[in-house]
PDB file of N, CA and C in Angstrom:
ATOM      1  N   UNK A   1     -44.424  30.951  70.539  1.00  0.00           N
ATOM      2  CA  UNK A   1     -43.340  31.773  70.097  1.00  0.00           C
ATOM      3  C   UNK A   1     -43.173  31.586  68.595  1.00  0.00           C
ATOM      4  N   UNK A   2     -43.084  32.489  67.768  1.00  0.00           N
ATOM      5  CA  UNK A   2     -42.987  32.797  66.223  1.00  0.00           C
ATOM      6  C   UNK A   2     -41.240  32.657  65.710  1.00  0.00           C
ATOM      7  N   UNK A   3     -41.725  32.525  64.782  1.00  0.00           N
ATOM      8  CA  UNK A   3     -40.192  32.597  63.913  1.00  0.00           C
ATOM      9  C   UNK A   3     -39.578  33.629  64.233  1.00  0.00           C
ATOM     10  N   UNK A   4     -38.598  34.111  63.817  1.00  0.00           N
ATOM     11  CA  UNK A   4     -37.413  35.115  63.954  1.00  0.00           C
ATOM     12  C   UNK A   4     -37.332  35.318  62.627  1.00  0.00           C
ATOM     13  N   UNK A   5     -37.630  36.549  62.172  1.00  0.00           N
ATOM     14  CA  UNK A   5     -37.422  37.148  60.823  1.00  0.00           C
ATOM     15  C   UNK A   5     -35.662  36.637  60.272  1.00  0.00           C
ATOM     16  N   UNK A   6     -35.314  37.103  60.924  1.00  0.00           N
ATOM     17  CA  UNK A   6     -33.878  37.229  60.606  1.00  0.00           C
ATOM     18  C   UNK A   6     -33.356  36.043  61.047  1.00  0.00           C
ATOM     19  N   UNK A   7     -33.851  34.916  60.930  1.00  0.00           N
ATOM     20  CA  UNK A   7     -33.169  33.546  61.254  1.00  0.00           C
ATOM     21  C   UNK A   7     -32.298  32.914  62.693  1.00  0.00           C
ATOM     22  N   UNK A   8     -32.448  31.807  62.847  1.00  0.00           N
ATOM     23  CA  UNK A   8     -32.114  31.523  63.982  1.00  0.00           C
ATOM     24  C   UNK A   8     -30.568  32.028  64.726  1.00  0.00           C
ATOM     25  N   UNK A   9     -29.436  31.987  63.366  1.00  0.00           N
ATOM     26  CA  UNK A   9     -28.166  32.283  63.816  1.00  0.00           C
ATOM     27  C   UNK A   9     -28.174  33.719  64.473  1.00  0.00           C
ATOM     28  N   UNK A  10     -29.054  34.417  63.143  1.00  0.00           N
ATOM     29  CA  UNK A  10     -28.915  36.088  63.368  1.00  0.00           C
ATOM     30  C   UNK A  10     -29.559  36.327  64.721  1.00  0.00           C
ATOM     31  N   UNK A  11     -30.367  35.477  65.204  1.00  0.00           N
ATOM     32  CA  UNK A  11     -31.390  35.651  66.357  1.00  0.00           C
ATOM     33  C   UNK A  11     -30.105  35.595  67.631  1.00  0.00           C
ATOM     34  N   UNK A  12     -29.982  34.594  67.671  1.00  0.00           N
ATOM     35  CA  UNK A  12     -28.716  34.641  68.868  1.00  0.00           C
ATOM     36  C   UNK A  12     -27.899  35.639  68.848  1.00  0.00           C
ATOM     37  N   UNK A  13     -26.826  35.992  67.902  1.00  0.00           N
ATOM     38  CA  UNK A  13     -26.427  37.067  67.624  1.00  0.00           C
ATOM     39  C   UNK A  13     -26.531  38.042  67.968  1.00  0.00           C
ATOM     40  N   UNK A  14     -27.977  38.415  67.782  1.00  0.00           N
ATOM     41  CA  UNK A  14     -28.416  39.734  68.332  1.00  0.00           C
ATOM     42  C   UNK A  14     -28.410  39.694  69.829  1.00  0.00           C
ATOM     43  N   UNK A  15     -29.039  38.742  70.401  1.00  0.00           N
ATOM     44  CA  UNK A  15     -29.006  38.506  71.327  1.00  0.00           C
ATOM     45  C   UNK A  15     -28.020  39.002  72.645  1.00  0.00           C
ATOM     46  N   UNK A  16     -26.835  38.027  71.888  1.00  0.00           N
ATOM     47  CA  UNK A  16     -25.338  38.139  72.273  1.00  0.00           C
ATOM     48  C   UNK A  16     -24.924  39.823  72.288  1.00  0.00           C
ATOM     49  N   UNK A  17     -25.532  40.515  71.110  1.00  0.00           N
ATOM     50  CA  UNK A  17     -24.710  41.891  71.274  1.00  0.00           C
ATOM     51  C   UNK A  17     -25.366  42.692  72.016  1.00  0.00           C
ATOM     52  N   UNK A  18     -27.137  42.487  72.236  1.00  0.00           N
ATOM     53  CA  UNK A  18     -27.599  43.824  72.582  1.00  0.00           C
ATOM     54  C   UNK A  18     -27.667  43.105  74.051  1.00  0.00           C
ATOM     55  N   UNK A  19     -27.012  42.304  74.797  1.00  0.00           N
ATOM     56  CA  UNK A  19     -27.119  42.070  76.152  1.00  0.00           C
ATOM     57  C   UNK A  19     -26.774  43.983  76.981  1.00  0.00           C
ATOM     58  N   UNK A  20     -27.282  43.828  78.038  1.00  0.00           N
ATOM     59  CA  UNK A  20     -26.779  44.830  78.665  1.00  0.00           C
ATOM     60  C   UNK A  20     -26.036  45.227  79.673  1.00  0.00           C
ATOM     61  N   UNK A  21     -25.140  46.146  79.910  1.00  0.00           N
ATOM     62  CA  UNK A  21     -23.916  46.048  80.661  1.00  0.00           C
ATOM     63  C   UNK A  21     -23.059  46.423  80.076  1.00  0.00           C
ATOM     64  N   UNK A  22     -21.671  46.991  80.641  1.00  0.00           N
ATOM     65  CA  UNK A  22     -20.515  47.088  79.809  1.00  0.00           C
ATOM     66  C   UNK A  22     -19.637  46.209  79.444  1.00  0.00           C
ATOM     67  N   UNK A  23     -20.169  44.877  79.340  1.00  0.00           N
ATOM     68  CA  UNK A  23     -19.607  43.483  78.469  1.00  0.00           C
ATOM     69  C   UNK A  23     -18.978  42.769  79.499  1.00  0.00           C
ATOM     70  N   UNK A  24     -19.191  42.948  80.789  1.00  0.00           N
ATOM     71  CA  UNK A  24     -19.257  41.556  81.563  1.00  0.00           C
ATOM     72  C   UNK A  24     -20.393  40.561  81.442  1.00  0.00           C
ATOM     73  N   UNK A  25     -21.588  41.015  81.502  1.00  0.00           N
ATOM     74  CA  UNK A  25     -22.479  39.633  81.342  1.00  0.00           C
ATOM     75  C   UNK A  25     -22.055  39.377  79.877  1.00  0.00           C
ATOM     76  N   UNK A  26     -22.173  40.103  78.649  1.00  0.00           N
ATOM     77  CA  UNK A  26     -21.711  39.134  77.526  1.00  0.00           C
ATOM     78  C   UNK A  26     -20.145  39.017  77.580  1.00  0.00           C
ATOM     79  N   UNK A  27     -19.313  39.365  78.007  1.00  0.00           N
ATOM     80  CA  UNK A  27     -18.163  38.438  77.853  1.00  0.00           C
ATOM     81  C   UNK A  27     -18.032  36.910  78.530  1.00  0.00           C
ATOM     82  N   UNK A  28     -18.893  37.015  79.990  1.00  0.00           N
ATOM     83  CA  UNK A  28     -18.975  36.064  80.717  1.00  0.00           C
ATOM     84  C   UNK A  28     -20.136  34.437  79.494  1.00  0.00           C
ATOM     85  N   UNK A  29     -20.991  35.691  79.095  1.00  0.00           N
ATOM     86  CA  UNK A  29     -21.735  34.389  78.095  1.00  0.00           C
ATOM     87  C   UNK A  29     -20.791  33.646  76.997  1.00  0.00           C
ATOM     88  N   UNK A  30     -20.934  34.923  76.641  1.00  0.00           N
ATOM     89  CA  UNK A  30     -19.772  34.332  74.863  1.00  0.00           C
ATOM     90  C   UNK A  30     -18.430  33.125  75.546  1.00  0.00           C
ATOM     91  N   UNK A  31     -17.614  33.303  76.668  1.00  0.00           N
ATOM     92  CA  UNK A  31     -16.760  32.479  77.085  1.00  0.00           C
ATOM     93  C   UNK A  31     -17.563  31.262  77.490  1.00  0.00           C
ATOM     94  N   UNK A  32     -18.668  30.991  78.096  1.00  0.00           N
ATOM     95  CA  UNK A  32     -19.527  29.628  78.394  1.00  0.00           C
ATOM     96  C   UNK A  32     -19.926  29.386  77.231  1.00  0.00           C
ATOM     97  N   UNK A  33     -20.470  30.115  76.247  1.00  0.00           N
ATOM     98  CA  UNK A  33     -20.788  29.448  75.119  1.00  0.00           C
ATOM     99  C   UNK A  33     -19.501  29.078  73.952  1.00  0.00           C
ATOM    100  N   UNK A  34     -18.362  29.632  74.057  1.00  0.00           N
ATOM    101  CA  UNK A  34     -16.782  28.588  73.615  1.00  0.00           C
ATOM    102  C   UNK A  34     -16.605  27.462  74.655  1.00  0.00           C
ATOM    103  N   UNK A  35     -16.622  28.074  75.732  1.00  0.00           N
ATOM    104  CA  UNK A  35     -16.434  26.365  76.274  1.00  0.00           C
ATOM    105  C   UNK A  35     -17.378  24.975  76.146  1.00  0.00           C
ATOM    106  N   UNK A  36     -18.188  25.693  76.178  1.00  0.00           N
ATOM    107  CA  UNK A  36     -19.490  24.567  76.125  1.00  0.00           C
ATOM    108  C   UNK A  36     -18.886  23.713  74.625  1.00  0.00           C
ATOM    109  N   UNK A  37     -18.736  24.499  73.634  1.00  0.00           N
ATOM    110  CA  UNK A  37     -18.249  24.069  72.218  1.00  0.00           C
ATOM    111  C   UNK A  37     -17.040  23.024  71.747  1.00  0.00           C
ATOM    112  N   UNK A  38     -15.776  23.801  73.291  1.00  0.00           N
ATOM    113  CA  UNK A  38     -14.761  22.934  73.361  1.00  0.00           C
ATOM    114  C   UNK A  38     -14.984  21.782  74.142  1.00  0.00           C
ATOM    115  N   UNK A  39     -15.595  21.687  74.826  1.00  0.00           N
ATOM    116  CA  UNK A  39     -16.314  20.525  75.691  1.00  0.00           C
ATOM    117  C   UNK A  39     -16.750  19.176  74.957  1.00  0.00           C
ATOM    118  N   UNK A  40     -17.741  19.924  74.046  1.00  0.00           N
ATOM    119  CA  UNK A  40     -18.327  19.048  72.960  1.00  0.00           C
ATOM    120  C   UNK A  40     -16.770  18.337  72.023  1.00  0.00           C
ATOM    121  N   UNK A  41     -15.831  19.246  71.650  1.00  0.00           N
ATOM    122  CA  UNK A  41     -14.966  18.123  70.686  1.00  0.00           C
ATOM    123  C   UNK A  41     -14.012  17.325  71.344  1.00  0.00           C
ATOM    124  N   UNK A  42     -13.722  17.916  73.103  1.00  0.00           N
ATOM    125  CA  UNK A  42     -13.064  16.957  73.645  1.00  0.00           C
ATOM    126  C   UNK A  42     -13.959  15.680  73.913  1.00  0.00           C
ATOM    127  N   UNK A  43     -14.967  15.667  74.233  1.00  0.00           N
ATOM    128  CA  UNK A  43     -16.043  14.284  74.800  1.00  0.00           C
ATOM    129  C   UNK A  43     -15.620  13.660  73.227  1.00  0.00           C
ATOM    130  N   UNK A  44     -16.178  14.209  72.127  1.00  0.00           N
ATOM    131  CA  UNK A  44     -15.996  13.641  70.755  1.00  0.00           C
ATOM    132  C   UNK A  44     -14.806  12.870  70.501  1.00  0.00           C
ATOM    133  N   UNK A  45     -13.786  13.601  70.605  1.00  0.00           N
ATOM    134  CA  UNK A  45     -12.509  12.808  70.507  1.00  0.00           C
ATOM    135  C   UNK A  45     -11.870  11.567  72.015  1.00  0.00           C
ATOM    136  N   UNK A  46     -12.594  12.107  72.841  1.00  0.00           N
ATOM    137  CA  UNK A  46     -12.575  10.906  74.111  1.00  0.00           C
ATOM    138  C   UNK A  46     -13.212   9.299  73.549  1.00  0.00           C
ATOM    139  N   UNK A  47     -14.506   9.872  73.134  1.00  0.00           N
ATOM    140  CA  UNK A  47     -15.177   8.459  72.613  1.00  0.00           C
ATOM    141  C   UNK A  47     -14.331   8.277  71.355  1.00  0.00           C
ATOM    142  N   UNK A  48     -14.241   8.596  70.359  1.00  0.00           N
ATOM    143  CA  UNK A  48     -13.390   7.962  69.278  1.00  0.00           C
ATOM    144  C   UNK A  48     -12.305   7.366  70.052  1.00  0.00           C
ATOM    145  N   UNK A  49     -11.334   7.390  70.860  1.00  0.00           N
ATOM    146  CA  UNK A  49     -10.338   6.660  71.453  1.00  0.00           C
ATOM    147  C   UNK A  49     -11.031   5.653  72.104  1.00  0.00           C
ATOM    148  N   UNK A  50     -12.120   5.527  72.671  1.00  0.00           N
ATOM    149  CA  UNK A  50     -12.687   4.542  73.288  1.00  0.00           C
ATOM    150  C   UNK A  50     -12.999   3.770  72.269  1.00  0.00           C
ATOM    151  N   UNK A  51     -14.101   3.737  71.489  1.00  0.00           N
ATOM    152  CA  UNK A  51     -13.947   3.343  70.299  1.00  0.00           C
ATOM    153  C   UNK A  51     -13.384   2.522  69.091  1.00  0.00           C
ATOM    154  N   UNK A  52     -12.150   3.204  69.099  1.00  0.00           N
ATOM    155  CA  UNK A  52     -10.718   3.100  68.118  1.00  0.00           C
ATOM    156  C   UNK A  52      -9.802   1.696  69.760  1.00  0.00           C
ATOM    157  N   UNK A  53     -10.527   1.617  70.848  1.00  0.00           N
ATOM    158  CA  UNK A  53      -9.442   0.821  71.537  1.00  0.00           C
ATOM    159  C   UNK A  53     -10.077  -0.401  71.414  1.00  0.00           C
ATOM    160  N   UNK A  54     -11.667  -0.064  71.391  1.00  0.00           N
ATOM    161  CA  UNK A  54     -12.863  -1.697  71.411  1.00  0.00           C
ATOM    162  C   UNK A  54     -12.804  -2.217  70.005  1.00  0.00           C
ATOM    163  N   UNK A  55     -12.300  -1.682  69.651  1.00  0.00           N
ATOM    164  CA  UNK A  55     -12.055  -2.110  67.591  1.00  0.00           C
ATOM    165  C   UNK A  55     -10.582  -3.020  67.606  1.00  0.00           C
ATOM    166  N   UNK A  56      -9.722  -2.269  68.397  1.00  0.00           N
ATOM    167  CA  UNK A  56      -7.994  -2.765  68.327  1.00  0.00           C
ATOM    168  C   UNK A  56      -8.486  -4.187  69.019  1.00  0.00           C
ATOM    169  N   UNK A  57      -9.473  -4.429  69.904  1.00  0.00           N
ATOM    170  CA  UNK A  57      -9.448  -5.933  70.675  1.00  0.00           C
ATOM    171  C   UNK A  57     -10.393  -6.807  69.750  1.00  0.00           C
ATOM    172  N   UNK A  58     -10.922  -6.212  68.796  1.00  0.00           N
ATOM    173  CA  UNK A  58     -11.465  -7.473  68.204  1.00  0.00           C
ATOM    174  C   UNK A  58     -11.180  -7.344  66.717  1.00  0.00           C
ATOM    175  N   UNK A  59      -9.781  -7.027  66.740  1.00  0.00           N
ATOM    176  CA  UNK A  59      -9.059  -7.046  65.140  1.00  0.00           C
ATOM    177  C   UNK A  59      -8.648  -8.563  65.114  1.00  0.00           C
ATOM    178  N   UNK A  60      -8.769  -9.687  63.571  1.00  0.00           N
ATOM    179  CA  UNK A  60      -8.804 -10.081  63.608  1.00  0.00           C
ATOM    180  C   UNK A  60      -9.604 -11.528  64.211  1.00  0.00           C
ATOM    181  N   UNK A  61     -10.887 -11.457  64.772  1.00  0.00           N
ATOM    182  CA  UNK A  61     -11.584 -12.394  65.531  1.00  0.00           C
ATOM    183  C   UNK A  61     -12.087 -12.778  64.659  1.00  0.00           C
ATOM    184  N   UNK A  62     -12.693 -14.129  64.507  1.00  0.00           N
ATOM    185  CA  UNK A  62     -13.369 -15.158  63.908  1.00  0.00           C
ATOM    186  C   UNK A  62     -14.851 -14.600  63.927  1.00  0.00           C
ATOM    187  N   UNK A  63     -15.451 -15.483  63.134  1.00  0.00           N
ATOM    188  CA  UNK A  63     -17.142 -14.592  62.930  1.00  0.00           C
ATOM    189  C   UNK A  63     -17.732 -15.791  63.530  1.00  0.00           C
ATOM    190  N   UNK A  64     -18.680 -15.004  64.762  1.00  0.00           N
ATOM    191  CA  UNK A  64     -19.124 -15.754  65.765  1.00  0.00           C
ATOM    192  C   UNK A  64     -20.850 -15.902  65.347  1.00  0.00           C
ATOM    193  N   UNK A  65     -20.873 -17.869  65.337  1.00  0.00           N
ATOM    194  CA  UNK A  65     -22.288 -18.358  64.702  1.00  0.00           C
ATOM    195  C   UNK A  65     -23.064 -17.393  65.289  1.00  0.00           C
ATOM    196  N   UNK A  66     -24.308 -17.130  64.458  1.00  0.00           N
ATOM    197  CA  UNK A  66     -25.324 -16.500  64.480  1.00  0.00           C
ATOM    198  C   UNK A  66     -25.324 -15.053  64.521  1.00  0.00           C
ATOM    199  N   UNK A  67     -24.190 -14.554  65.128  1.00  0.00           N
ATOM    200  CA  UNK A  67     -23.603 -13.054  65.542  1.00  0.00           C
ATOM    201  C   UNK A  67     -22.739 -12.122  64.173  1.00  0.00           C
ATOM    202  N   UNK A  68     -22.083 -12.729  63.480  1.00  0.00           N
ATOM    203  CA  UNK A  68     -21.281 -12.446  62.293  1.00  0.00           C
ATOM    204  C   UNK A  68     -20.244 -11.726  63.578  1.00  0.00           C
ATOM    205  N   UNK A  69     -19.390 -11.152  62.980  1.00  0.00           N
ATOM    206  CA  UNK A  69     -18.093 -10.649  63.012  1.00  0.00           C
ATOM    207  C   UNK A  69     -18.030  -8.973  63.232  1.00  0.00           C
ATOM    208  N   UNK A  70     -17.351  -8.377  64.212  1.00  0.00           N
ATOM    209  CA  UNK A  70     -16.998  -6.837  64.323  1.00  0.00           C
ATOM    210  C   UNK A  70     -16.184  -6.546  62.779  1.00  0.00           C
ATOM    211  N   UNK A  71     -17.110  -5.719  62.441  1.00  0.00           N
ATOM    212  CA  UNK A  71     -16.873  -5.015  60.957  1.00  0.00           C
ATOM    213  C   UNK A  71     -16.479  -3.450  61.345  1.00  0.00           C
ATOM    214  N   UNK A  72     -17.249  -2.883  62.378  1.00  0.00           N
ATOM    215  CA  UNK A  72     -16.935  -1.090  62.387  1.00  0.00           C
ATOM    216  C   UNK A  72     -17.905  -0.930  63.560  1.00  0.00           C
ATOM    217  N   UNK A  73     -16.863   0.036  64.766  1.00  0.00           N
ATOM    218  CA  UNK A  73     -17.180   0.415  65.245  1.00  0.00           C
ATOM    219  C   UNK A  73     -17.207   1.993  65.412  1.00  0.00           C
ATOM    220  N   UNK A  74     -18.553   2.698  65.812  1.00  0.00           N
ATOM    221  CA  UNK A  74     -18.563   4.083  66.119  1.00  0.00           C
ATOM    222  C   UNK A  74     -18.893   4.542  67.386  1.00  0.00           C
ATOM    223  N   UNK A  75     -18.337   6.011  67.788  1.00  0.00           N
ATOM    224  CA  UNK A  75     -18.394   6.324  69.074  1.00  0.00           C
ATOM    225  C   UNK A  75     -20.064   6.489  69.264  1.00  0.00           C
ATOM    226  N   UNK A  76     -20.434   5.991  70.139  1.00  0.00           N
ATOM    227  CA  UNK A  76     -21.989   6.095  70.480  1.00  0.00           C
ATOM    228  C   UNK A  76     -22.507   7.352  70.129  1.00  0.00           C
ATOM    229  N   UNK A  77     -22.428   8.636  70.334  1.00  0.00           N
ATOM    230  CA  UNK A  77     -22.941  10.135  69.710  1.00  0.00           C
ATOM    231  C   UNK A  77     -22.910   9.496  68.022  1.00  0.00           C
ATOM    232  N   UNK A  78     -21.906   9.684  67.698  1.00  0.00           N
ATOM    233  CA  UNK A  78     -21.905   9.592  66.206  1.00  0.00           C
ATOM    234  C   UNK A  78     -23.073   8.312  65.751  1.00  0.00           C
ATOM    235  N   UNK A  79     -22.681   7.320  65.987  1.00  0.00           N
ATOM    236  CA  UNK A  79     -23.721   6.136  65.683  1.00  0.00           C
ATOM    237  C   UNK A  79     -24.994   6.910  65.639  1.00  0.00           C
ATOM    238  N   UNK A  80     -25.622   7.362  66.875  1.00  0.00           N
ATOM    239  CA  UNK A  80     -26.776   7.647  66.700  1.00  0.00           C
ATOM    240  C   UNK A  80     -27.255   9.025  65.846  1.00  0.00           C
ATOM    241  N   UNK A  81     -25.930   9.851  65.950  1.00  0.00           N
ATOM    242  CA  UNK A  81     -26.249  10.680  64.520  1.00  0.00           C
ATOM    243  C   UNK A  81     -26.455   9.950  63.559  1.00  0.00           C
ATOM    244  N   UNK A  82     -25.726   9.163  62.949  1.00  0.00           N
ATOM    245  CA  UNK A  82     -25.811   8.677  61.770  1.00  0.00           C
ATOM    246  C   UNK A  82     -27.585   8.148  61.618  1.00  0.00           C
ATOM    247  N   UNK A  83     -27.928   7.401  62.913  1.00  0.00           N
ATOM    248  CA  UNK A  83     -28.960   7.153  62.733  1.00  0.00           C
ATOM    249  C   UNK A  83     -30.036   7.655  62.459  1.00  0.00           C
ATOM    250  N   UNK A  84     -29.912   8.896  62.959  1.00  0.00           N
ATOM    251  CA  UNK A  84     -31.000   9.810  62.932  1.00  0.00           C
ATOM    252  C   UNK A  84     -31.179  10.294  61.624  1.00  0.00           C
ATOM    253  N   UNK A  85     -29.731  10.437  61.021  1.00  0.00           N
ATOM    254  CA  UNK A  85     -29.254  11.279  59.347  1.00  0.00           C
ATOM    255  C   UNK A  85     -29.683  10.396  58.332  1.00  0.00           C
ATOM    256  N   UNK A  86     -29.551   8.741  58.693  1.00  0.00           N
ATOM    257  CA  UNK A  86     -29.256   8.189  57.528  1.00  0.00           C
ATOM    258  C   UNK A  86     -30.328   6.814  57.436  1.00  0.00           C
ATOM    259  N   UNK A  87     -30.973   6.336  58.466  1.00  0.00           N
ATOM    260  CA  UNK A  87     -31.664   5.423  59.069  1.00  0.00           C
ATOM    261  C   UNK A  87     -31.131   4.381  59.440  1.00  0.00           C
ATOM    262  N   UNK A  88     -31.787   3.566  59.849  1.00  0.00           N
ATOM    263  CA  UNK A  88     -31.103   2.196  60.215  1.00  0.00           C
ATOM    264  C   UNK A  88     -30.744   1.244  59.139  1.00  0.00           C
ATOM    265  N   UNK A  89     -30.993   1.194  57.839  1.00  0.00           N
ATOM    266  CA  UNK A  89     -31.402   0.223  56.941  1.00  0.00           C
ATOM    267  C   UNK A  89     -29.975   0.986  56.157  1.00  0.00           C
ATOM    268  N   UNK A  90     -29.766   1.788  56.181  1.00  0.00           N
ATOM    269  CA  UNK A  90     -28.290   2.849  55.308  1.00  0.00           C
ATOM    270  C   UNK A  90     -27.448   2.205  55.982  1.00  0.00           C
ATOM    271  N   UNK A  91     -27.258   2.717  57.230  1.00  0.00           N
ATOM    272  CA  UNK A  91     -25.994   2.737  58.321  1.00  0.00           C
ATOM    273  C   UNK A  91     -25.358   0.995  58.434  1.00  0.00           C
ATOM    274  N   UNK A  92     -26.541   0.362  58.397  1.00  0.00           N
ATOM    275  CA  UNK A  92     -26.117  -1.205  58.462  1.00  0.00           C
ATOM    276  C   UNK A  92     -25.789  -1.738  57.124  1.00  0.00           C
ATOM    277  N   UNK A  93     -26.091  -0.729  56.046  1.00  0.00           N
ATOM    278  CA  UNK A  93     -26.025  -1.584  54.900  1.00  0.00           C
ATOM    279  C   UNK A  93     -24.512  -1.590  54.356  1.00  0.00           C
ATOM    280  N   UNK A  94     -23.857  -2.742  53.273  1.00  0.00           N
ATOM    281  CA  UNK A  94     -22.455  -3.310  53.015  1.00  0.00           C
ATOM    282  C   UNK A  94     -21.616  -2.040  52.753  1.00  0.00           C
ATOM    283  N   UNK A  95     -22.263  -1.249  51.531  1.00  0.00           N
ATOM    284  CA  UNK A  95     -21.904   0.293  51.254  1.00  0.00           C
ATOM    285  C   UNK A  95     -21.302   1.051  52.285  1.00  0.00           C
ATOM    286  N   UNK A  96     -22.329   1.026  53.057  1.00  0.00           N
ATOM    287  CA  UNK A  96     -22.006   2.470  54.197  1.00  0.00           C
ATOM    288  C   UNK A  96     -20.962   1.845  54.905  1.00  0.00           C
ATOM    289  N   UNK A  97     -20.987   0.562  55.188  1.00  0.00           N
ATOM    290  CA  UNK A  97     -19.807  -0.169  56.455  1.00  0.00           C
ATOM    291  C   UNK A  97     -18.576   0.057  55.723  1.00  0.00           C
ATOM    292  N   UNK A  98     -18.501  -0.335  54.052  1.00  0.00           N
ATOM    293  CA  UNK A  98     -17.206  -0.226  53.429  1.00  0.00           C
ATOM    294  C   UNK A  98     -16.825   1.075  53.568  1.00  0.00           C
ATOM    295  N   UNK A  99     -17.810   2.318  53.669  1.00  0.00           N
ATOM    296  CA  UNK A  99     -16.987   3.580  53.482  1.00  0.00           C
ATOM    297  C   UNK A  99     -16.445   3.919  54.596  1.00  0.00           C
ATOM    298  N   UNK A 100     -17.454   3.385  55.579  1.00  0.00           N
ATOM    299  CA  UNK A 100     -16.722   3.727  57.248  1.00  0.00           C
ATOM    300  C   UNK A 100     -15.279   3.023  57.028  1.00  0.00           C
ATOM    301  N   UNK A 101     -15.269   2.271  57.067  1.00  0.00           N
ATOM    302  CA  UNK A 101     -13.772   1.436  56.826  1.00  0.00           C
ATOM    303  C   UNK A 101     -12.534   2.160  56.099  1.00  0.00           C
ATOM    304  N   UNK A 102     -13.085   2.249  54.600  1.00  0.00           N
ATOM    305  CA  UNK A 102     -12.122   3.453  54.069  1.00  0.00           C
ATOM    306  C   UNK A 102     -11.784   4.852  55.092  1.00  0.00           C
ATOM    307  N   UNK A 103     -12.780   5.198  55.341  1.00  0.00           N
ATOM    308  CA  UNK A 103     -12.612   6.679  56.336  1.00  0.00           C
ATOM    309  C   UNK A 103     -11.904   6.585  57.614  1.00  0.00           C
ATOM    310  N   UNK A 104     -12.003   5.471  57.961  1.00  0.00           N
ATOM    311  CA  UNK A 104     -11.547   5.455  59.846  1.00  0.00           C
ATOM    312  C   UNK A 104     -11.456   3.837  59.717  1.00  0.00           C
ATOM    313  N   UNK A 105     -10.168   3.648  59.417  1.00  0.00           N
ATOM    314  CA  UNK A 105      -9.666   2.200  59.224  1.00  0.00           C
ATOM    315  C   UNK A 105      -9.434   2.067  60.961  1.00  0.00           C
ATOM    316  N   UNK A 106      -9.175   2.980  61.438  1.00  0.00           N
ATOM    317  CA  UNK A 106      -9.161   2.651  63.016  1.00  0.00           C
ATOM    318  C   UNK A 106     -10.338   2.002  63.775  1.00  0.00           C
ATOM    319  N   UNK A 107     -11.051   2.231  62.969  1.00  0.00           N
ATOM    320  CA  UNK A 107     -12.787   1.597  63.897  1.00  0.00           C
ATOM    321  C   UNK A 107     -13.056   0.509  62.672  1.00  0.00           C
ATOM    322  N   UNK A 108     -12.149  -0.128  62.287  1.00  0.00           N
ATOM    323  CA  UNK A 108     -12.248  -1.059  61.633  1.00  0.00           C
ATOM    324  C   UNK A 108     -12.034  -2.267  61.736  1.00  0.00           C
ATOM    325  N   UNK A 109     -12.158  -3.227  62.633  1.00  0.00           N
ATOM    326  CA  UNK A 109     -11.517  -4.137  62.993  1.00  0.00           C
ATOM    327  C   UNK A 109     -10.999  -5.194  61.788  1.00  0.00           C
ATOM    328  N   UNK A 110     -12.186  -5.665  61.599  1.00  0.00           N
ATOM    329  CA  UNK A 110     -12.405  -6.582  60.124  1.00  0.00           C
ATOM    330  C   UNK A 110     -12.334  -6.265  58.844  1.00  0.00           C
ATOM    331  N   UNK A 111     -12.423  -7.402  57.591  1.00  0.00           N
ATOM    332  CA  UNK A 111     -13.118  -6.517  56.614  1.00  0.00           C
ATOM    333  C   UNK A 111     -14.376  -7.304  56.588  1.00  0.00           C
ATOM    334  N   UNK A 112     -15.405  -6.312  55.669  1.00  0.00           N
ATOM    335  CA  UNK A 112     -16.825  -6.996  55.710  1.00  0.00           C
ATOM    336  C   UNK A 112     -17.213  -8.332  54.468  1.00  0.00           C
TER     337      UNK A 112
END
């Protein structure tokens, strides 16, 4: 299968409009494809509370030999975005932990 002249967004798009019918099958799509979307930011904001609660239990803890200390935690999706975006050697490094901290003092337990 080849590229799409007109790019991937425009590709769906089209898709979406020239379905056929008098806009039950695409009304029925276009509504699964918003939900599917709202789906995605409720799970998102589910794990940040999960997250933001495993951070509140190890605020303040001592830095455990060999292990160091909870500095920042992220909701598992995101972590591994980051990973994918930024590598492993970014995401762990002092920089990136301090900015997580500034940004979402909630997934912050410690400082680093």
């Amino acid at each position: 299968m080849g590229a799409h002249p007109e790019g991937c967004a425009s590709f769906f798009m089209h898709i979406l409009t020239s379905l056929p019918g008098e806009g039950a099958v695409k009304d029925a799509l276009i509504r699964e494809i918003k939900t599917g979307f709202e789906l995605i930011k409720a799970n998102e904001k589910k794990e940040e509370i999960v997250a933001a609660h495993e951070a509140s239990k190890w605020k303040n803890h001592r830095t455990i030999p060999g292990l160091g200390k909870a500095v920042a935690f992220y909701p598992k999706d995101e972590y591994f975005r980051l990973l994918r975006k930024y590598g492993r050697h970014e995401v762990n490094s002092k920089e990136f932990i301090r900015y997580h901290q500034k940004k979402f003092p909630h997934l912050a337990p410690n400082k680093i």
